[in-house]
Protein backbone atom coordinates (compact mmCIF):
# COMPACT_ATOMS: atom_id res chain seq x y z
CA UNK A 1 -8.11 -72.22 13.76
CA UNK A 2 -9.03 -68.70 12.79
CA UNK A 3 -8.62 -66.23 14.98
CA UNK A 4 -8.97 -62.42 13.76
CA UNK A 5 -7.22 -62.33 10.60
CA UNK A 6 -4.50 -65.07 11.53
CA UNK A 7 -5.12 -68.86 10.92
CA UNK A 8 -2.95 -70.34 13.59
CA UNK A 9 -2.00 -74.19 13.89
CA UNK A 10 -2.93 -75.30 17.19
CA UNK A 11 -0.56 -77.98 18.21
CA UNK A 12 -1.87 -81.89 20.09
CA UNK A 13 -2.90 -80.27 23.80
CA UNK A 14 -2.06 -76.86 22.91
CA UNK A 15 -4.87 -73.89 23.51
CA UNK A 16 -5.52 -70.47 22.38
CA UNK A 17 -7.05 -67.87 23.91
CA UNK A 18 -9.39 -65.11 21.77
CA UNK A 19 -10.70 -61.83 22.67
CA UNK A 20 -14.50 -61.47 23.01
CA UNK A 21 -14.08 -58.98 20.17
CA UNK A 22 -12.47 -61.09 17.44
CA UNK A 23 -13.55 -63.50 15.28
CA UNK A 24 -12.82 -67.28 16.21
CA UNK A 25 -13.39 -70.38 13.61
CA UNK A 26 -12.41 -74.20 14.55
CA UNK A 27 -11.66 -76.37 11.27
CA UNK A 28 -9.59 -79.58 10.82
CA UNK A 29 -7.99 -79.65 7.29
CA UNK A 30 -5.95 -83.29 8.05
CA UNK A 31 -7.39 -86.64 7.71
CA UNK A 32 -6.83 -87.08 11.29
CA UNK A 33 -9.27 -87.46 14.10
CA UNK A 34 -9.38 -84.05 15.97
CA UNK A 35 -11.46 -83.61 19.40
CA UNK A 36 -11.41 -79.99 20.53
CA UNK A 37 -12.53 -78.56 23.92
CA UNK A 38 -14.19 -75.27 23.46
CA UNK A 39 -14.97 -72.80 26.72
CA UNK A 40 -16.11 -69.59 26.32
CA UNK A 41 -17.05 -67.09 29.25
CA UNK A 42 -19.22 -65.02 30.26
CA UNK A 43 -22.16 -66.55 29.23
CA UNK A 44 -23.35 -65.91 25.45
CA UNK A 45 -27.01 -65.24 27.22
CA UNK A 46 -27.98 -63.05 24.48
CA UNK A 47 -27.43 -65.64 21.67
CA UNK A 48 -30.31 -67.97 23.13
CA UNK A 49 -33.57 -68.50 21.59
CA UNK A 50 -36.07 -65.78 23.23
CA UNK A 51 -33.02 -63.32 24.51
CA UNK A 52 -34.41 -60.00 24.72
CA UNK A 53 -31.32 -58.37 23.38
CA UNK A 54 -31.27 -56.19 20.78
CA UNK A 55 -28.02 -55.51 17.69
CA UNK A 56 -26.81 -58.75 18.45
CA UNK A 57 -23.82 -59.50 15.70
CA UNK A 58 -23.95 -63.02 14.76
CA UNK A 59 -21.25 -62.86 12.26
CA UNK A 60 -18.79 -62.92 15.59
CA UNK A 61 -19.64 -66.65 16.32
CA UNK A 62 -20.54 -67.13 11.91
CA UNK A 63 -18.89 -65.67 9.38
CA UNK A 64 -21.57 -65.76 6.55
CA UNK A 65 -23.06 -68.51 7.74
CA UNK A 66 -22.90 -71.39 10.05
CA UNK A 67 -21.73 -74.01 7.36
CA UNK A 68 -19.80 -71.45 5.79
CA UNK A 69 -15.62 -73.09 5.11
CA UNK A 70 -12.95 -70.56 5.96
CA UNK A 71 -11.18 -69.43 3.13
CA UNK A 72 -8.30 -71.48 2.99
CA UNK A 73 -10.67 -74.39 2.18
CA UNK A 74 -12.15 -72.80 -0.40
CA UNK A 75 -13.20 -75.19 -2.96
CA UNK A 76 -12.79 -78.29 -0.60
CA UNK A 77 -15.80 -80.87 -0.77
CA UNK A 78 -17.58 -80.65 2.66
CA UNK A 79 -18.72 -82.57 3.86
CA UNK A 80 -16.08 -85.26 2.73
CA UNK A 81 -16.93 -88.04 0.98
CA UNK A 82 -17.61 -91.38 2.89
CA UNK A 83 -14.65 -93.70 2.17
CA UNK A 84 -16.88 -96.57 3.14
CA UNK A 85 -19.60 -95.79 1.02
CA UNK A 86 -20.25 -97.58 -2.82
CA UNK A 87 -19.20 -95.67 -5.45
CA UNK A 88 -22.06 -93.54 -7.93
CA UNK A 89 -23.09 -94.66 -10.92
């Protein structure tokens, strides 16, 4: 996980908690299976389709982008490759 300028390791059951204010990015670099549980508070009311707010920063919840790979997986084919599926030509 990326939180602020520190990418932090967050151990099976473990949690972190980020400031409104700083930047937050979930990413699984492992071949394991990883299920996260993601609650944020107060409501993000302005970030819904019709909001009538105004300087809204959407590189707080996006970097660059929304498919946009944090740094240290620069280079890294993403989506990964199917394991299942036939080889190309």
């Amino acid at each position: 996980m990326r939180a602020g300028d520190a990418t932090l390791t967050v151990p099976r059951h473990g949690g972190v908690l980020v400031g409104p204010d700083h930047l937050r990015q979930v990413f699984n670099d492992t071949d394991a299976e990883v299920l996260w549980l993601i609650v944020g508070a107060p409501a993000e009311l302005e970030f819904l389709r019709g909001s009538k707010s105004t300087g809204v920063d959407l590189t707080l919840i996006y970097p660059t982008d929304p498919k946009q790979l944090p740094r240290e997986l620069a280079g890294v084919q993403w989506p990964p490759p199917d394991p299942s599926a036939p080889a190309e030509p």
